[in-house]
PDB file of N, CA and C in Angstrom:
ATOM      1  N   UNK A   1     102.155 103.402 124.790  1.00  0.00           N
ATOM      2  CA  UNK A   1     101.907 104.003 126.075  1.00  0.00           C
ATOM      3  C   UNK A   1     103.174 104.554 126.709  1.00  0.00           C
ATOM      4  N   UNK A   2     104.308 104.098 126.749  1.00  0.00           N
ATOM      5  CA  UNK A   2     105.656 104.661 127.020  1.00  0.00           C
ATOM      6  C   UNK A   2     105.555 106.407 126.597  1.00  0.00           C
ATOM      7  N   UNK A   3     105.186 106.528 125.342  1.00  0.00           N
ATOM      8  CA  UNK A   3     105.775 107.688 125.176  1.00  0.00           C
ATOM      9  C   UNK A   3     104.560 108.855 126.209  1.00  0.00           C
ATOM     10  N   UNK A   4     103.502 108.445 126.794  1.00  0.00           N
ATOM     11  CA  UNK A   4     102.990 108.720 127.640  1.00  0.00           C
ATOM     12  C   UNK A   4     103.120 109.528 128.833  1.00  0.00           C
ATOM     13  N   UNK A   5     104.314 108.308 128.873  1.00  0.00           N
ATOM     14  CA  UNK A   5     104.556 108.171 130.605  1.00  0.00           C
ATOM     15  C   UNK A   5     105.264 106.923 130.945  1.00  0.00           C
ATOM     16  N   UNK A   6     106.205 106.874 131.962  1.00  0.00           N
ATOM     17  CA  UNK A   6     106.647 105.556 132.297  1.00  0.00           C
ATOM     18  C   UNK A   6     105.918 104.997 133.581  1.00  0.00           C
ATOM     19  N   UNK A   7     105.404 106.165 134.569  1.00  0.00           N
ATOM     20  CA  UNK A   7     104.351 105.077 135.496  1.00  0.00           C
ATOM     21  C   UNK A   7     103.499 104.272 135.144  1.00  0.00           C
ATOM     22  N   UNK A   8     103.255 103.443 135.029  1.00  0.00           N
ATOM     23  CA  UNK A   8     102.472 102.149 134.881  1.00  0.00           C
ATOM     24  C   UNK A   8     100.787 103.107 135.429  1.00  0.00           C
ATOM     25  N   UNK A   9     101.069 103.001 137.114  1.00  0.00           N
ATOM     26  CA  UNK A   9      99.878 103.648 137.146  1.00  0.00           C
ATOM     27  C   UNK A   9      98.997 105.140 136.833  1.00  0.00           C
ATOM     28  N   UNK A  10     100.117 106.541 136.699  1.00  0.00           N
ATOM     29  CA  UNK A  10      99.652 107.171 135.788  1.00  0.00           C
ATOM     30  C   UNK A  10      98.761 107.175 134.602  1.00  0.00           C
ATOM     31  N   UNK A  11     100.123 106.441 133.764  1.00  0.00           N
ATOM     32  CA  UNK A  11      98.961 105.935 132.393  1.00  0.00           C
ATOM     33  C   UNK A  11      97.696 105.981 132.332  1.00  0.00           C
ATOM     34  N   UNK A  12      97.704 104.096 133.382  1.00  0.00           N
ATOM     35  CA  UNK A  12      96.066 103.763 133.530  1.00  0.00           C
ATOM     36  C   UNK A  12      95.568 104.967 134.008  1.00  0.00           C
ATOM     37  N   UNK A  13      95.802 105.728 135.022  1.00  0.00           N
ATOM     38  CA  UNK A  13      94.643 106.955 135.346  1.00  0.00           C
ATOM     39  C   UNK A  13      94.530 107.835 134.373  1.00  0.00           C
ATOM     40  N   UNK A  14      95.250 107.898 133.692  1.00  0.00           N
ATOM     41  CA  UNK A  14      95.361 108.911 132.200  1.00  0.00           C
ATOM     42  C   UNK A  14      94.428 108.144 131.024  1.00  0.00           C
ATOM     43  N   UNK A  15      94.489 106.994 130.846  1.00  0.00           N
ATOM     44  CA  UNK A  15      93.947 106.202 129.479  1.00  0.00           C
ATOM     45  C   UNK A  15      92.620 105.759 130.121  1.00  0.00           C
ATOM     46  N   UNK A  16      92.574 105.774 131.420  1.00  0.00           N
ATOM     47  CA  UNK A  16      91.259 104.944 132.036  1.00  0.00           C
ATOM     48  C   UNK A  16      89.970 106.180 132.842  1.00  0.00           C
ATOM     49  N   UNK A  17      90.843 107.286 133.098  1.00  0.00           N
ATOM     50  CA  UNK A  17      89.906 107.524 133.821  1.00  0.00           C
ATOM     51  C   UNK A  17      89.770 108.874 133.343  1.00  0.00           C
ATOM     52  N   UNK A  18      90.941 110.199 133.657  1.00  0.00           N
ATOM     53  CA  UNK A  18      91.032 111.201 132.839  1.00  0.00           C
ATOM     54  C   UNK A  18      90.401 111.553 131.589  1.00  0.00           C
ATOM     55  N   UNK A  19      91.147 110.905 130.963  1.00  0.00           N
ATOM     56  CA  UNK A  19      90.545 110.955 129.174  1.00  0.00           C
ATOM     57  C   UNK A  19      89.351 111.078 129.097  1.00  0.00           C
ATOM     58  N   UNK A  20      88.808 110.002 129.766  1.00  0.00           N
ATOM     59  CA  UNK A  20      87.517 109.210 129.560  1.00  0.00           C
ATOM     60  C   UNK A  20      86.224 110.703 130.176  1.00  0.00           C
ATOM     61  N   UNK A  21      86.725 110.903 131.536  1.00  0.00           N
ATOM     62  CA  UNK A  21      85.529 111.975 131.763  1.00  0.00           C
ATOM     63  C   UNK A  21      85.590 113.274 131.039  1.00  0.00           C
ATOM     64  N   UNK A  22      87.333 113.801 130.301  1.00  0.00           N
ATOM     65  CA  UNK A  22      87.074 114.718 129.473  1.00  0.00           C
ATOM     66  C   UNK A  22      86.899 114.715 127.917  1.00  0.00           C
ATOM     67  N   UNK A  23      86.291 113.449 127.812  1.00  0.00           N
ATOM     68  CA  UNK A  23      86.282 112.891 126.516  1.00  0.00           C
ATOM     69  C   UNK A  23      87.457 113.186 125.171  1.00  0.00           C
ATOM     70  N   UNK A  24      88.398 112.314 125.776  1.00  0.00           N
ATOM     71  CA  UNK A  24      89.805 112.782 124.817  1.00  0.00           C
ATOM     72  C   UNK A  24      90.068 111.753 124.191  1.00  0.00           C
ATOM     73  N   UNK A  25      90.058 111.280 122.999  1.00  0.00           N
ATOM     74  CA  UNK A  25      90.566 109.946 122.605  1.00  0.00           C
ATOM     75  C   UNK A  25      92.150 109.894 122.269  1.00  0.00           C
ATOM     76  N   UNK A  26      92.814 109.083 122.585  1.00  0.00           N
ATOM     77  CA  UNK A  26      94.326 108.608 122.489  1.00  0.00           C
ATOM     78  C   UNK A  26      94.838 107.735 121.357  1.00  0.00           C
ATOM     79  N   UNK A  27      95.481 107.798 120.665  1.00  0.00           N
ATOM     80  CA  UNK A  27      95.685 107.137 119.089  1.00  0.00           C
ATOM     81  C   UNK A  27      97.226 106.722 119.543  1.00  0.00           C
ATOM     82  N   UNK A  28      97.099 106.042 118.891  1.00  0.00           N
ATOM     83  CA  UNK A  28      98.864 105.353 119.269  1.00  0.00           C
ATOM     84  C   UNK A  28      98.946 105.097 117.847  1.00  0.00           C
ATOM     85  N   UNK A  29      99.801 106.453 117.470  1.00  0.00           N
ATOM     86  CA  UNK A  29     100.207 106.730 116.105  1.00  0.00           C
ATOM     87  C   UNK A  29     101.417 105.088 114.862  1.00  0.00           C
ATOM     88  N   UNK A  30     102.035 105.829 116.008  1.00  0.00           N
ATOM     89  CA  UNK A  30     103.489 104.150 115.947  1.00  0.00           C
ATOM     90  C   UNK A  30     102.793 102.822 115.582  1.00  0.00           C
ATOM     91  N   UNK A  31     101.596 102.691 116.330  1.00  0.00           N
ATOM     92  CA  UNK A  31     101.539 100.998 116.343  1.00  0.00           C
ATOM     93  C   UNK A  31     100.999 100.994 115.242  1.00  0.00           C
ATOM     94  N   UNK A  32      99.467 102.201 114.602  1.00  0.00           N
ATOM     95  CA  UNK A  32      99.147 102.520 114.089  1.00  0.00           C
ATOM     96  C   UNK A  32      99.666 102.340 112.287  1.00  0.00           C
ATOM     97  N   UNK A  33     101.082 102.567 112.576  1.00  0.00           N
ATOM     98  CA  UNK A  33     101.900 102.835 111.166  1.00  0.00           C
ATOM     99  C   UNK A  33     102.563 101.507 110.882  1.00  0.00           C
ATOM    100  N   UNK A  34     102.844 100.636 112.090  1.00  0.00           N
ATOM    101  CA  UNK A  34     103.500  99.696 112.332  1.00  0.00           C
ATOM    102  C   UNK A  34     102.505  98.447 111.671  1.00  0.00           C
ATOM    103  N   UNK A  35     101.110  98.804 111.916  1.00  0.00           N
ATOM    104  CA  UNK A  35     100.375  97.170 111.646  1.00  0.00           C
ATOM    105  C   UNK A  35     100.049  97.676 110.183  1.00  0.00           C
ATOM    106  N   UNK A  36     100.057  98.904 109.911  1.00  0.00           N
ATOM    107  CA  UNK A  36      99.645  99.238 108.329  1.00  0.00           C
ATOM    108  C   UNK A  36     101.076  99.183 107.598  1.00  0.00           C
ATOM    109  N   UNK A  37     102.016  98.114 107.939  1.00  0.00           N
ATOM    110  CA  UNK A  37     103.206  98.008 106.853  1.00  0.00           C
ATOM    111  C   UNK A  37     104.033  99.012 106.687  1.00  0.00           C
ATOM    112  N   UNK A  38     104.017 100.142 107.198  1.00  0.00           N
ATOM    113  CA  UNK A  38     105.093 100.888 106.921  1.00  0.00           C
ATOM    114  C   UNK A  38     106.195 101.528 108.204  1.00  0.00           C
ATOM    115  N   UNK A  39     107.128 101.617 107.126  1.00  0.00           N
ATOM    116  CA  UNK A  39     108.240 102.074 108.140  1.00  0.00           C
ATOM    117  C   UNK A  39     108.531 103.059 108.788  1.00  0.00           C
ATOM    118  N   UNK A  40     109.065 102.831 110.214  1.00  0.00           N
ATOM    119  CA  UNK A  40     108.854 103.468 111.414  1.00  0.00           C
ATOM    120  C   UNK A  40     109.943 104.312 111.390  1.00  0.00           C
ATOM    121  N   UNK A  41     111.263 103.717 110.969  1.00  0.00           N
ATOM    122  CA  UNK A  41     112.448 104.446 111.210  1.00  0.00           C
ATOM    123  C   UNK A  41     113.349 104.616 110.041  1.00  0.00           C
ATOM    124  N   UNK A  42     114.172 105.159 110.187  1.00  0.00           N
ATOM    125  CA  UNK A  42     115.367 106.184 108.772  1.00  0.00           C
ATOM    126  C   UNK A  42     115.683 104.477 108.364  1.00  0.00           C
ATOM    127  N   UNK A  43     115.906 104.432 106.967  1.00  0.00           N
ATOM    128  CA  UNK A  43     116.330 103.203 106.175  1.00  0.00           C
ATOM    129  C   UNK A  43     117.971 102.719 107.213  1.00  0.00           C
ATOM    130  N   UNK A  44     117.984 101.710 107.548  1.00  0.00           N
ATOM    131  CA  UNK A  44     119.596 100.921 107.558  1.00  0.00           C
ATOM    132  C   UNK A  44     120.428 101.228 106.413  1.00  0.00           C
ATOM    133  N   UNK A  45     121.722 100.916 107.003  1.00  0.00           N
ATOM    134  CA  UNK A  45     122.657 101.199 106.414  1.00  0.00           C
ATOM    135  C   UNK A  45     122.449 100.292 104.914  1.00  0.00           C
ATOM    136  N   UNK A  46     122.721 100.893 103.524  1.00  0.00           N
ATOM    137  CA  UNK A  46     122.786  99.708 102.541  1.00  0.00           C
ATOM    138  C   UNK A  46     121.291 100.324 101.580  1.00  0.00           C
ATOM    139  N   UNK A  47     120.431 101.072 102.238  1.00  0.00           N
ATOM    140  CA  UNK A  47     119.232 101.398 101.790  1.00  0.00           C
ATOM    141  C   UNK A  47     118.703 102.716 101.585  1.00  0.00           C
ATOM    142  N   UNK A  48     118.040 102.903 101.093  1.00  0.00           N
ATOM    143  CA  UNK A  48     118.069 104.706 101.544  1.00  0.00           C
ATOM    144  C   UNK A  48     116.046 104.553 101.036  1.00  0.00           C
ATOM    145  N   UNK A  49     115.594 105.637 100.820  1.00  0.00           N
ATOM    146  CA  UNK A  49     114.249 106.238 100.890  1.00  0.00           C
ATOM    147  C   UNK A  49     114.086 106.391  99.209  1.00  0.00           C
ATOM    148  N   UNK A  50     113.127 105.159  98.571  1.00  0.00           N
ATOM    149  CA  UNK A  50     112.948 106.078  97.671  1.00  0.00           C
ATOM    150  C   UNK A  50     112.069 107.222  97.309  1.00  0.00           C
ATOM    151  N   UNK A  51     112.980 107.919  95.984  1.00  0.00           N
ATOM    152  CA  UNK A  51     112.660 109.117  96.178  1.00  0.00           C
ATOM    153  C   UNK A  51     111.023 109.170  95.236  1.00  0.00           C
ATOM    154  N   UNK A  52     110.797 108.230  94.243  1.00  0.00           N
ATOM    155  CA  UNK A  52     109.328 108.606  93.712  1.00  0.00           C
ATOM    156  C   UNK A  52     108.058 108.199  94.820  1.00  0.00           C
ATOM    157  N   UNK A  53     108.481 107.363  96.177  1.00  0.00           N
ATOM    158  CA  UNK A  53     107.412 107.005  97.302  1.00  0.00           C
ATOM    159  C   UNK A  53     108.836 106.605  98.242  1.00  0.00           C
ATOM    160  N   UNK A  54     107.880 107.817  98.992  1.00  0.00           N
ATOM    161  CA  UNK A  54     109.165 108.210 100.308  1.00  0.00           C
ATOM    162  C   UNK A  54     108.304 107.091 100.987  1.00  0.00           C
ATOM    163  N   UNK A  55     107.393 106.073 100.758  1.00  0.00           N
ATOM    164  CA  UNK A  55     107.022 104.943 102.309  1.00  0.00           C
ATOM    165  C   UNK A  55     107.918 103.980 102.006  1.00  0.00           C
ATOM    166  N   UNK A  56     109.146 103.817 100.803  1.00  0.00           N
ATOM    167  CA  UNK A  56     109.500 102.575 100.054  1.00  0.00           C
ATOM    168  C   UNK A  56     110.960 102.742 100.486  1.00  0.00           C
ATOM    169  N   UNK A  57     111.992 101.773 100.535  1.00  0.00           N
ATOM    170  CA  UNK A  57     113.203 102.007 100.856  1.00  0.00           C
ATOM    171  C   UNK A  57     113.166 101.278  99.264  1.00  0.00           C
ATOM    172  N   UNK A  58     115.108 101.388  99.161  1.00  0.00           N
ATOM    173  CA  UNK A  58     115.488 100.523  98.046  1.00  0.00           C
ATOM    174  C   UNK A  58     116.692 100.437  98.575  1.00  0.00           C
ATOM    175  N   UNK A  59     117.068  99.533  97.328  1.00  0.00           N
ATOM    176  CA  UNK A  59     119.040  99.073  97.895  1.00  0.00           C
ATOM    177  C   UNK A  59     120.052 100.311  97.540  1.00  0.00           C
ATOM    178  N   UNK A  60     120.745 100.873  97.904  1.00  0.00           N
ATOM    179  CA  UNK A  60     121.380 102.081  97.712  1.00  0.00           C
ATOM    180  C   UNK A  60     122.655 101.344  96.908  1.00  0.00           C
ATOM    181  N   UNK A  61     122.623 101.447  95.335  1.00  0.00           N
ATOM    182  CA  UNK A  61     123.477 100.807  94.918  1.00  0.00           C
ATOM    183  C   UNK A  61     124.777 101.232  95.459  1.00  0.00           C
ATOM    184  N   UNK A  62     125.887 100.087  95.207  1.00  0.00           N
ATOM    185  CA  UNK A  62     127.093 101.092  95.140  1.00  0.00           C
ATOM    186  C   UNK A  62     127.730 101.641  93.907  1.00  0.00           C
ATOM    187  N   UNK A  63     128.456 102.727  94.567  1.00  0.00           N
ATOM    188  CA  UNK A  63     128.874 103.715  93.489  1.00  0.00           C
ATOM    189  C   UNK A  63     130.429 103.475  93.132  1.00  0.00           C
ATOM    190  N   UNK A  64     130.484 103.477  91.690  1.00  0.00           N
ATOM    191  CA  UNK A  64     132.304 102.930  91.192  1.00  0.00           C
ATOM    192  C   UNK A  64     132.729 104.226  91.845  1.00  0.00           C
ATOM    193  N   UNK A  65     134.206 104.213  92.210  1.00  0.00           N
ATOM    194  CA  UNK A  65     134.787 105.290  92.463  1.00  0.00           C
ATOM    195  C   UNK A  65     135.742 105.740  91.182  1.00  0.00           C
TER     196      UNK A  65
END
């Protein structure tokens, strides 16, 4: 809901009342991705994206110089 809006009561008139009489449904994508296991943000340092399934991080070996 943040990315919404930060009034508290906005929102609710937006998620409660608005929406509702112009029949709009609201998905909260984030939480969405968040309870289905996957990651939200760029890999931490140490990890990177792998590349055969970009939903997977791995350990970013290190490299001899």
């Amino acid at each position: 809901m943040s990315r919404l809006g930060r009034d508290y009561l906005k929102v609710g008139y937006y998620t409660e009342i608005f929406f509702v009489e112009r029949d709009v449904r609201y998905i909260a994508i984030k939480k969405a991705q968040g309870m289905a296991g996957e990651h939200l943000t760029k890999p931490p340092y140490g990890y990177r994206v792998d590349p055969n399934d970009k939903k997977q991080w791995i350990v970013d070996e290190e490299k001899p110089f």
